[in-house]
N, C-alpha and C. Protein backbone atom coordinates (compact mmCIF):
# COMPACT_ATOMS: atom_id res chain seq x y z
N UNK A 1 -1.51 15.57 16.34
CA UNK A 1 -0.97 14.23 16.26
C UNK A 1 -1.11 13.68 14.84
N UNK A 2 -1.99 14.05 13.95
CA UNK A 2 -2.52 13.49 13.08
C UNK A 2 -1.69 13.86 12.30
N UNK A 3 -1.00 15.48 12.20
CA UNK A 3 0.03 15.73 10.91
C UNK A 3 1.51 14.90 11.20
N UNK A 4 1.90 14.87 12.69
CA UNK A 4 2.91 14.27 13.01
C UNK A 4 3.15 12.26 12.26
N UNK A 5 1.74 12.33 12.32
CA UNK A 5 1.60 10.74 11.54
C UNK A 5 1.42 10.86 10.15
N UNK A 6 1.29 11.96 9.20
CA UNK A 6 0.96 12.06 8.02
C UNK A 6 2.77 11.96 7.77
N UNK A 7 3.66 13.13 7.95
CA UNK A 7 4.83 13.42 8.03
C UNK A 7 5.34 12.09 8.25
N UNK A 8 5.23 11.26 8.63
CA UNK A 8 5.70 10.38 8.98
C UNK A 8 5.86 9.18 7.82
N UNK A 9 4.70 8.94 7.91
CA UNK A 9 3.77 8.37 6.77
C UNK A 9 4.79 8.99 4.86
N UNK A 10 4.50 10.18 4.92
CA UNK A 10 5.35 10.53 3.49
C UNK A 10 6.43 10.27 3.57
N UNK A 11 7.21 10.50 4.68
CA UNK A 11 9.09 10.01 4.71
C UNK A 11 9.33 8.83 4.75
N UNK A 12 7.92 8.44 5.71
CA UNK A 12 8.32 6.41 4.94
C UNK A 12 8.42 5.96 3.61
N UNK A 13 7.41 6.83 2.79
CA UNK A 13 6.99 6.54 1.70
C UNK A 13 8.07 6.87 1.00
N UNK A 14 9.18 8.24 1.21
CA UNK A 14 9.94 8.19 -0.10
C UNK A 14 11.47 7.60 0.24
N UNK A 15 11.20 6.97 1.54
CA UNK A 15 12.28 6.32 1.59
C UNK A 15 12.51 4.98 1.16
N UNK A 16 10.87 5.17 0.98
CA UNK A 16 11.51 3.26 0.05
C UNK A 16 11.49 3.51 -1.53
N UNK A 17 10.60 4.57 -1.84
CA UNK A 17 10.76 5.14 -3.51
C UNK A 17 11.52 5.17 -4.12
N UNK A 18 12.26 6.84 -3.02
CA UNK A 18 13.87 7.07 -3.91
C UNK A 18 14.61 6.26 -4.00
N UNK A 19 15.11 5.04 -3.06
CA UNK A 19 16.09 4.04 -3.45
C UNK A 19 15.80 3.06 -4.80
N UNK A 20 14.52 2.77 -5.13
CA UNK A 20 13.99 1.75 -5.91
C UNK A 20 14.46 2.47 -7.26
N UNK A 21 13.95 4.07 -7.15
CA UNK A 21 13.73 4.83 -8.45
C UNK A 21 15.78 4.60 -9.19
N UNK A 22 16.16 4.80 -7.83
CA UNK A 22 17.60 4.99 -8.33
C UNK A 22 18.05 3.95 -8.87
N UNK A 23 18.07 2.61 -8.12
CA UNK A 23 18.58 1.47 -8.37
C UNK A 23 17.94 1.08 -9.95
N UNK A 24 16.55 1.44 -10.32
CA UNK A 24 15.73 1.38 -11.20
C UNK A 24 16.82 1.76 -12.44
N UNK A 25 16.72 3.08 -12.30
CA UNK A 25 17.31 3.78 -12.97
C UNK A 25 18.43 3.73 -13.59
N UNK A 26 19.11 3.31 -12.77
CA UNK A 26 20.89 2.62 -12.97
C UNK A 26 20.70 1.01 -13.55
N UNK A 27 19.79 0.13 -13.47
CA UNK A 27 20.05 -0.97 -13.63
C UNK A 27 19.41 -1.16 -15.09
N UNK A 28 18.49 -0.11 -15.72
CA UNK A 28 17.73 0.17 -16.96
C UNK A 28 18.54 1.31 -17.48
N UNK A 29 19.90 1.88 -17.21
CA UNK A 29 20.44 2.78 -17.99
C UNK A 29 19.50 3.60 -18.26
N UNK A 30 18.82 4.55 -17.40
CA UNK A 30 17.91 5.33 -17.60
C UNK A 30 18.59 6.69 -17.36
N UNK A 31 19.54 6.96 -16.58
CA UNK A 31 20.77 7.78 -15.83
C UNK A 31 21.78 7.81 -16.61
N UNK A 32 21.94 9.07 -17.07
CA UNK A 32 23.08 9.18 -18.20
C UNK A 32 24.16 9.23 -17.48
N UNK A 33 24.95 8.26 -18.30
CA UNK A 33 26.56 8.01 -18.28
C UNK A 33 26.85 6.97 -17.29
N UNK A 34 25.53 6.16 -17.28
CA UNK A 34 25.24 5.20 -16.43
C UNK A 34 26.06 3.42 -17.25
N UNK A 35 25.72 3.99 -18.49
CA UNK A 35 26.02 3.07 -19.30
C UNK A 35 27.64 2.69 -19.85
N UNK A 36 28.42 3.93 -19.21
CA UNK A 36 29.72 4.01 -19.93
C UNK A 36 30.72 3.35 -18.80
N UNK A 37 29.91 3.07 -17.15
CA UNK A 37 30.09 2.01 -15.85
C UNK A 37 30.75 0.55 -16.29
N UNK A 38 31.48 0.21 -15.49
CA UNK A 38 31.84 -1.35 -15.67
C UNK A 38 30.52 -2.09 -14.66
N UNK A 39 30.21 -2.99 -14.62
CA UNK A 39 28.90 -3.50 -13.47
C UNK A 39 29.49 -2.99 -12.33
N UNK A 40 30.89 -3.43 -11.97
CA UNK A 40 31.42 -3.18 -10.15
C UNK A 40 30.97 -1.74 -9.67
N UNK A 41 31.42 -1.03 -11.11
CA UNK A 41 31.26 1.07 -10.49
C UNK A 41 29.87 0.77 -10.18
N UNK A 42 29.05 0.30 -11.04
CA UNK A 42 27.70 0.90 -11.21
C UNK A 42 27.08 0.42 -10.04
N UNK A 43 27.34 -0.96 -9.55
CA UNK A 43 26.41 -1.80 -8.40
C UNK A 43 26.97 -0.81 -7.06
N UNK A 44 28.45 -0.34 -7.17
CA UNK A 44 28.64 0.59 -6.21
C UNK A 44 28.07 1.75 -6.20
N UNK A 45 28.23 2.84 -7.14
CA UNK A 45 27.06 3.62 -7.46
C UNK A 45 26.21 3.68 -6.92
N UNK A 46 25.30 2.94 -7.60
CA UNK A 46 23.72 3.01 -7.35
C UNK A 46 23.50 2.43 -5.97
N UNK A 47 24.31 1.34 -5.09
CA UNK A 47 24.07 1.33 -3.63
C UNK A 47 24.29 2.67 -2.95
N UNK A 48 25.37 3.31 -3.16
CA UNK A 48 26.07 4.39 -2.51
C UNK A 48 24.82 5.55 -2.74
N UNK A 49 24.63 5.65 -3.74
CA UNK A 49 23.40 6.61 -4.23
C UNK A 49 22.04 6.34 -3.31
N UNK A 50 21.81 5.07 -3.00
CA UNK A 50 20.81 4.23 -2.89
C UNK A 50 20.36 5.00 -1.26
N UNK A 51 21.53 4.60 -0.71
CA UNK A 51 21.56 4.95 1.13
C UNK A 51 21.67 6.14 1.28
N UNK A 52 22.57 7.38 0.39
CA UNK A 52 22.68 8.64 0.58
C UNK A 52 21.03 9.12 0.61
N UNK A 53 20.25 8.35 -0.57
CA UNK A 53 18.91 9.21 -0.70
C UNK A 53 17.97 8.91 0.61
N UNK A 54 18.19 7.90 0.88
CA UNK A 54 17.38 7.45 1.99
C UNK A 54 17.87 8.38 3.44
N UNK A 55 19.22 8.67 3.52
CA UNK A 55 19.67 9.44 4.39
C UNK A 55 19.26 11.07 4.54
N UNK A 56 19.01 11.13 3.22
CA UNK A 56 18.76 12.67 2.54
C UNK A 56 16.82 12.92 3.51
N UNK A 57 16.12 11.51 2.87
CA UNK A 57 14.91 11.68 3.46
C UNK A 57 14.69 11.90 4.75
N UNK A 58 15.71 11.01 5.82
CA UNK A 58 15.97 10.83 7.05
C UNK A 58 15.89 12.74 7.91
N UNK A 59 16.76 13.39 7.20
CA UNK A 59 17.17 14.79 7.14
C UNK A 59 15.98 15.26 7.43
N UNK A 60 15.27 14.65 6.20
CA UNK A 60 14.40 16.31 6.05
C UNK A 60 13.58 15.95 6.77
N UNK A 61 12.96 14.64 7.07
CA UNK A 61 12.06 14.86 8.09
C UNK A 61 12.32 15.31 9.69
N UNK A 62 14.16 15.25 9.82
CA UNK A 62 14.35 15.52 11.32
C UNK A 62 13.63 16.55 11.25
N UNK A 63 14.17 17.91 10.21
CA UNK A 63 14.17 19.00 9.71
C UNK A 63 12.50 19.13 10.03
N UNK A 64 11.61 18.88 9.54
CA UNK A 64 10.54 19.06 9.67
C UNK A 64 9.62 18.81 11.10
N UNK A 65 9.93 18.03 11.89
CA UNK A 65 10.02 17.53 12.99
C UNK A 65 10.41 18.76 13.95
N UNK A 66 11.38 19.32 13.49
CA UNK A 66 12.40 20.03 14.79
C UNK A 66 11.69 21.60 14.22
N UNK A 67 10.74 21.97 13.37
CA UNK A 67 10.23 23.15 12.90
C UNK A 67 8.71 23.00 13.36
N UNK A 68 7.96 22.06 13.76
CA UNK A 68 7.10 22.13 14.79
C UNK A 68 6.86 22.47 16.01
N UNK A 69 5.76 23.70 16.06
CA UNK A 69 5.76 24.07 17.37
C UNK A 69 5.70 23.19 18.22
N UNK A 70 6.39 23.22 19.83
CA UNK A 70 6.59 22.54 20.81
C UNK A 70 5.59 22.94 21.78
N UNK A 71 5.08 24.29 21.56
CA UNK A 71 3.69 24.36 22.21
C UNK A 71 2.60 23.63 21.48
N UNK A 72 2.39 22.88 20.76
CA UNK A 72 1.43 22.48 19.87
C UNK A 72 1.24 21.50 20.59
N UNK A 73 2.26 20.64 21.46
CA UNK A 73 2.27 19.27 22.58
C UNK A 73 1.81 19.53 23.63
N UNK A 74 0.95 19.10 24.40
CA UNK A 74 0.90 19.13 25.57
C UNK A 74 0.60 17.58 26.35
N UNK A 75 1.60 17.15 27.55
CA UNK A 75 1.73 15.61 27.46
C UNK A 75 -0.07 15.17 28.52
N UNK A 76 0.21 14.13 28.59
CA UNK A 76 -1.14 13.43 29.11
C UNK A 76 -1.12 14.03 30.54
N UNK A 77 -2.73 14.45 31.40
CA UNK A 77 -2.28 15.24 33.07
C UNK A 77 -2.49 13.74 33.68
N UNK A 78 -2.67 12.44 33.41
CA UNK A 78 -2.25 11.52 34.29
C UNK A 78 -0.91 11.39 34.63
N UNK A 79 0.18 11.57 33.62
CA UNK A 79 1.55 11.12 33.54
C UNK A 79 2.21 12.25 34.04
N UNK A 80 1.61 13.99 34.14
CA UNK A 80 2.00 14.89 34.86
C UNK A 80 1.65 14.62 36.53
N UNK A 81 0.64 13.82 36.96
CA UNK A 81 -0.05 13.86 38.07
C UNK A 81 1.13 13.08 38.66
N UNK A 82 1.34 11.80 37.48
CA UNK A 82 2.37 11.09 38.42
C UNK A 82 3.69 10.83 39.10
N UNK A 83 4.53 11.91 37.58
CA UNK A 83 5.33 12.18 37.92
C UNK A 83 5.73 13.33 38.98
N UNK A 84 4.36 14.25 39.32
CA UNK A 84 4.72 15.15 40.65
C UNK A 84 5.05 14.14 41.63
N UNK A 85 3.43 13.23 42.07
CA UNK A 85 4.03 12.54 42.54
C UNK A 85 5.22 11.66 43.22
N UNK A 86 5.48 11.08 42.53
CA UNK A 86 6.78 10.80 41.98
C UNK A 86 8.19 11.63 42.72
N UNK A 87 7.98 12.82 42.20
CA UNK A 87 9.01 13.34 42.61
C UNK A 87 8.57 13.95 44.13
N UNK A 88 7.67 13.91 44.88
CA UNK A 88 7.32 14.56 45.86
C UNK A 88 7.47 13.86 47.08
N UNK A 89 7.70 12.54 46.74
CA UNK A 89 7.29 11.27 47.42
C UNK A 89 8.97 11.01 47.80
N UNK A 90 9.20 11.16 49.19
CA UNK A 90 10.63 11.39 50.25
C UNK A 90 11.16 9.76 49.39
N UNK A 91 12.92 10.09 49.72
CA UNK A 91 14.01 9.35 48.71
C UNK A 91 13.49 8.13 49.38
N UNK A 92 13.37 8.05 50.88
CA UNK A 92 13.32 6.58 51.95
C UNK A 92 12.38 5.71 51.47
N UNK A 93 11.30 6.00 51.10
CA UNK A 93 10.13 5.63 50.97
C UNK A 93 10.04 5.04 49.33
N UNK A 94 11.15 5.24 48.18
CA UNK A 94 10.64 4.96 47.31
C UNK A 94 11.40 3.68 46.98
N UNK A 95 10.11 3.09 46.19
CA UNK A 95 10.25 1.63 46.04
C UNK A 95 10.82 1.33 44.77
N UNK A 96 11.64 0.15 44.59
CA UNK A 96 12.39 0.24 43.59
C UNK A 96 10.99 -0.84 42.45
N UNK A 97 10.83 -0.85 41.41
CA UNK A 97 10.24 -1.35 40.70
C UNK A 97 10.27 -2.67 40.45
N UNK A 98 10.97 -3.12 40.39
CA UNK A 98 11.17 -4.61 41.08
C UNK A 98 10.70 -5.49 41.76
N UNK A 99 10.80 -4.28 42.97
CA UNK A 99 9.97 -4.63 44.32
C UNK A 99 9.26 -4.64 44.40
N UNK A 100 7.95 -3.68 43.86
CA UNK A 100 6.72 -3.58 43.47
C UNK A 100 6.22 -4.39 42.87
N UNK A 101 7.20 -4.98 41.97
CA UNK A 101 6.22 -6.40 41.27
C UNK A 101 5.93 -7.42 41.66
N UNK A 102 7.36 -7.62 42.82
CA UNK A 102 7.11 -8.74 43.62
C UNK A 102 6.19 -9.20 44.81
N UNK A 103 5.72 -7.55 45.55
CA UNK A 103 4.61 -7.58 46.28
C UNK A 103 3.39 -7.90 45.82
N UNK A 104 3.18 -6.76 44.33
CA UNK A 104 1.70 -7.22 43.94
C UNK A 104 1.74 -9.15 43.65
N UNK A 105 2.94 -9.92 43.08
CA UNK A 105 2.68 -11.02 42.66
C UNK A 105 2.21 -11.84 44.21
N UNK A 106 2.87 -11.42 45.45
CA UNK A 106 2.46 -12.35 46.25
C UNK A 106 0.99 -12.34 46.94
């Protein structure tokens, strides 16, 4: 769980970076041929640039995400207990959730 929150944690992190670095970059002519822009190209630019990178980060963490073993999970045995339950428990008999709230309230 703990790497799943680290991973997490870094793609947050360069998703607010890379946009800053870019916009940075473009608005300090730091990005060659940044300077030879009318303002309209460039504010388009560097937005367009801005969301692609953030999209780019989006990627790689699916990417990283979807390359974790799935045996590495194993879910909680209360929420397995209940959902046997659950499913074991005849169609007639089951209560709609609703309903349940309204009994315990009375």
């Amino acid at each position: 769980m703990a790497g799943v929150i680290t991973k997490f944690f870094i793609a947050s992190l360069f998703m607010w970076i890379t946009p800053i670095i870019l916009l940075y970059g473009f608005n300090h002519n730091l990005i060659p041929g940044s300077t030879h822009l009318n303002p309209h190209s460039l504010t388009l630019l560097s937005g367009f640039l801005a969301v692609i990178s953030v999209n780019v980060v989006i990627a790689i963490y699916i990417i990283m995400a979807m390359k974790e073993p799935s045996s590495k999970h194993e879910p909680d045995p209360a929420f397995v207990a209940e959902a046997k339950a659950s499913i074991n428990q005849a169609p007639g008999k089951a209560e709609d959730p609703s309903q349940a709230n309204n009994k315990k309230e009375e």
